[in-house]
Protein backbone atom coordinates (compact mmCIF):
# COMPACT_ATOMS: atom_id res chain seq x y z
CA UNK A 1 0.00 0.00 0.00
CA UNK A 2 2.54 2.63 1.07
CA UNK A 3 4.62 1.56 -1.92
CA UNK A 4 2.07 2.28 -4.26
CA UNK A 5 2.36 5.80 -4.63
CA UNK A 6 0.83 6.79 -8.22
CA UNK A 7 -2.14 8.38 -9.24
CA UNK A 8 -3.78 5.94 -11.37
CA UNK A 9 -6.66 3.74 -11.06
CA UNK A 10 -4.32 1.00 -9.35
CA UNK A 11 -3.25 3.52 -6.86
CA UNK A 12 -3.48 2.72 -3.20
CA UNK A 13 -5.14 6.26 -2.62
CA UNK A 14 -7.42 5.66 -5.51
CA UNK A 15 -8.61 2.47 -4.68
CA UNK A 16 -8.80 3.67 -0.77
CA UNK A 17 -11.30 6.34 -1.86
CA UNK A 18 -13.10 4.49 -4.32
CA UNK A 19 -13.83 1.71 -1.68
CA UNK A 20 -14.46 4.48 1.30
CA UNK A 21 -16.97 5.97 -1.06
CA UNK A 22 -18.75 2.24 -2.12
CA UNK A 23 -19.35 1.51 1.05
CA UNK A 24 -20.98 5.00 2.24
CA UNK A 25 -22.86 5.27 -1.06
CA UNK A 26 -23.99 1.30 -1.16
CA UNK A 27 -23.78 0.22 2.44
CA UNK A 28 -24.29 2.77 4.39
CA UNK A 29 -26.63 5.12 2.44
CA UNK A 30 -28.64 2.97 0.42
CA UNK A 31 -28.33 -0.38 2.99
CA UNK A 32 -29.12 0.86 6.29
CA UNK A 33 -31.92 3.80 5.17
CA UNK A 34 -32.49 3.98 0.97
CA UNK A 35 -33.67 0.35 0.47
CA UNK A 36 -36.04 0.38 3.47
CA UNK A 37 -37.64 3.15 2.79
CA UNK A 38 -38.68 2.48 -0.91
CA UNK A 39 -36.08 5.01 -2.49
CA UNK A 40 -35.10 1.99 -4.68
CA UNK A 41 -38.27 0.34 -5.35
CA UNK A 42 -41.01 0.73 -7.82
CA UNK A 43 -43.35 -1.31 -5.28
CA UNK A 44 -43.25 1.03 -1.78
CA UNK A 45 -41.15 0.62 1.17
CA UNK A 46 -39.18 -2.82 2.38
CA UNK A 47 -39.39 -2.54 6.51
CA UNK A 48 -39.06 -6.28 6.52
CA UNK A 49 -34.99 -5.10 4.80
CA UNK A 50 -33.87 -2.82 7.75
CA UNK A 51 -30.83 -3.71 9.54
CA UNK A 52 -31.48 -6.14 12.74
CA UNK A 53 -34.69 -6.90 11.89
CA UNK A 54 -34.96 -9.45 14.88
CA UNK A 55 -33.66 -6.88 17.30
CA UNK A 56 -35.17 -3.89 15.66
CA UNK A 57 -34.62 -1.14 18.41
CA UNK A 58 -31.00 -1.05 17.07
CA UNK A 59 -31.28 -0.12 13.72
CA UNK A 60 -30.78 3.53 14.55
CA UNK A 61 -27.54 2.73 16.76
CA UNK A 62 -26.05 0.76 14.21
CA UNK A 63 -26.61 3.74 11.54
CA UNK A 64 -24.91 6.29 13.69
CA UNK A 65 -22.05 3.77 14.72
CA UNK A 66 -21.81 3.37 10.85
CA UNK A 67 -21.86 7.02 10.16
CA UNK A 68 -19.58 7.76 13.01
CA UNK A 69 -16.87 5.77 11.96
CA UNK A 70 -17.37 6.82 8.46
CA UNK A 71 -16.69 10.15 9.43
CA UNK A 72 -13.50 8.95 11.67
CA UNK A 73 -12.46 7.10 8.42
CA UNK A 74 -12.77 10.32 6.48
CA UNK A 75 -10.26 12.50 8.86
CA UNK A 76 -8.04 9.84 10.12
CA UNK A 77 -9.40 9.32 13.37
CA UNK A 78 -7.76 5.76 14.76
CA UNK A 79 -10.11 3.23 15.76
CA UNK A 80 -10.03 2.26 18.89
CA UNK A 81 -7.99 4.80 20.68
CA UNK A 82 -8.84 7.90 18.32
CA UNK A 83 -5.87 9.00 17.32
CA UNK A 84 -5.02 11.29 14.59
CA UNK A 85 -3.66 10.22 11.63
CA UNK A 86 -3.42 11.01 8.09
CA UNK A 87 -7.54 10.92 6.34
CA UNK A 88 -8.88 12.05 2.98
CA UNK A 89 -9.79 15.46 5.13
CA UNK A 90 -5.93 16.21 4.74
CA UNK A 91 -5.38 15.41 1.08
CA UNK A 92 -8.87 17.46 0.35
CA UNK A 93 -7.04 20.39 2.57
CA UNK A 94 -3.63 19.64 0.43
CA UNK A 95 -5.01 20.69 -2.50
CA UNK A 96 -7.42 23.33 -1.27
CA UNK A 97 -5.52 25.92 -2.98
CA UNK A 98 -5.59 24.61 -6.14
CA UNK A 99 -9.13 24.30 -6.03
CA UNK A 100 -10.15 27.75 -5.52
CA UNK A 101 -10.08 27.80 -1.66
CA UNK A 102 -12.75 25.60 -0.67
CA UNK A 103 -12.94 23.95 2.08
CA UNK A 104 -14.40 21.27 0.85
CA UNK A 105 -13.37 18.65 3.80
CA UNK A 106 -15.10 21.19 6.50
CA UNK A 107 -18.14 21.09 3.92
CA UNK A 108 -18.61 17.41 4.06
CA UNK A 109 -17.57 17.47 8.23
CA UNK A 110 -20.31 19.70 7.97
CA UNK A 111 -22.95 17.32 6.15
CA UNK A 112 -21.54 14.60 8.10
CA UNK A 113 -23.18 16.40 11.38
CA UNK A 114 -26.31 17.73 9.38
CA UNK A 115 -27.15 13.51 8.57
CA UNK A 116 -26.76 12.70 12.15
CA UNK A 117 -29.09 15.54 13.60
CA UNK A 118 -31.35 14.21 11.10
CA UNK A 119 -30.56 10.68 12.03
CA UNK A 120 -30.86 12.04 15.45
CA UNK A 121 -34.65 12.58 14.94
CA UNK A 122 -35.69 9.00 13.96
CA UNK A 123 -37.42 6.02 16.28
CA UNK A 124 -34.88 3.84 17.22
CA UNK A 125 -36.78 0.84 15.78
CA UNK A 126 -36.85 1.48 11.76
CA UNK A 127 -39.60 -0.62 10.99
CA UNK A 128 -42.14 1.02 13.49
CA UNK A 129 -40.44 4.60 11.44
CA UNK A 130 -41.44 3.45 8.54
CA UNK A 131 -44.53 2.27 8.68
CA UNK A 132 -45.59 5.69 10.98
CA UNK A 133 -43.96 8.31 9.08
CA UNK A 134 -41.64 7.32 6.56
CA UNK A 135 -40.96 10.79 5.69
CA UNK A 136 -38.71 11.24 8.22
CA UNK A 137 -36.91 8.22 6.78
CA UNK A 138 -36.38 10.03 3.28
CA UNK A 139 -35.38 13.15 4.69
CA UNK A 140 -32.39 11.26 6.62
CA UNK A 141 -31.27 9.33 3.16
CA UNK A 142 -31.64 12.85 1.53
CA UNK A 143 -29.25 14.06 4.39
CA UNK A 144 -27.13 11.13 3.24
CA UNK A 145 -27.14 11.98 -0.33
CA UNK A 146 -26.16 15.31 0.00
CA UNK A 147 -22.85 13.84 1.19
CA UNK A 148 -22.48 11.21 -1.43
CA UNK A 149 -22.50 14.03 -3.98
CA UNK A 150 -20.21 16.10 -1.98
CA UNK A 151 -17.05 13.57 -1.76
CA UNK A 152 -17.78 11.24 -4.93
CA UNK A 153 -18.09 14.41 -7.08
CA UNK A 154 -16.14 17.13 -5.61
CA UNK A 155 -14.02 15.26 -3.60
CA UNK A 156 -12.73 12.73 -6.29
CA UNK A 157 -12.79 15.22 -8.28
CA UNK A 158 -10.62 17.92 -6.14
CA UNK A 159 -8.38 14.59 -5.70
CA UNK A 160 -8.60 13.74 -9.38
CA UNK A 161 -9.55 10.34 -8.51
CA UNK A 162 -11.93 8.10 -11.03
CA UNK A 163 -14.36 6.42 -10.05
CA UNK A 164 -13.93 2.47 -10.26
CA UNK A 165 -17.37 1.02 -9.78
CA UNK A 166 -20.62 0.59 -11.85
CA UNK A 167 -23.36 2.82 -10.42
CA UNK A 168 -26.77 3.03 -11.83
CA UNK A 169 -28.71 4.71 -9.53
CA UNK A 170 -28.76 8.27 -10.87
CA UNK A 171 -26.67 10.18 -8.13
């Protein structure tokens, strides 16, 4: 990994970000609020999908835990003992010059905290959400989204990073 030092689609940097942003766009996004909610289906919400459907009053924890260490990911926070290290926050900042002074990792820091107060506002229990006001559901994935456009566009972009992986789903 540390070897591998170029700026190409085989990069370790590259495919770092490319699989940092899968996961938040396909896993985290889409698999713990979008495919619940009906975002991605022509026949109405899926409660019966939500994440510990058998122990449903932690589907919200297990969204912020998710979020949470997404955003640790993001600025290099350690796990475990939270250390700082190096995080795509510091390359963003690295080349914040030479994208017109943006500060485009405070921006997504930003919507990172804007998704959890949102987050913040749902039942604990995602089934019981959905079924009682799934509104609040779609606001949270909107939250979400706002993100996903935020680091796969600007930020791979500001990085000049491609992205590697198929996605269909109009974002």
């Amino acid at each position: 990994f540390v070897a591998n030092t170029g700026s190409s689609v085989g990069a370790s940097v590259d495919k770092m970000a490319n699989d940092f942003m899968f996961y938040y766009e396909k896993t985290l996004r889409a698999g713990k609020v979008g495919i619940h909610a009906g975002v991605f289906s022509s026949t109405g919400t899926l409660p019966q999908n939500v994440e510990a459907f058998y122990k449903k009053d932690l589907s919200k924890a297990l969204l912020l835990e998710a979020l949470q260490a997404t955003q640790n990911f993001f600025n290099g926070k350690a796990y475990g003992d939270g250390s700082d290290g190096m995080g795509l926050a510091d390359y963003l900042k690295a080349v914040k010059e030479a994208n017109g002074g943006e500060d485009l990792a405070a921006l997504i820091n930003q919507q990172f905290e804007a998704s959890r107060t949102k987050i913040n506002t749902l039942d604990a229990n995602f089934v019981s959400q959905i079924n009682s006001n799934n509104t609040l559901m779609l606001q949270a994935y909107d939250e979400l989204q706002k993100n996903t456009i935020q680091m796969k566009v600007k930020m791979m972009q500001s990085l000049n990073i491609s992205v590697d992986y198929v996605d269909a789903d109009g974002d």
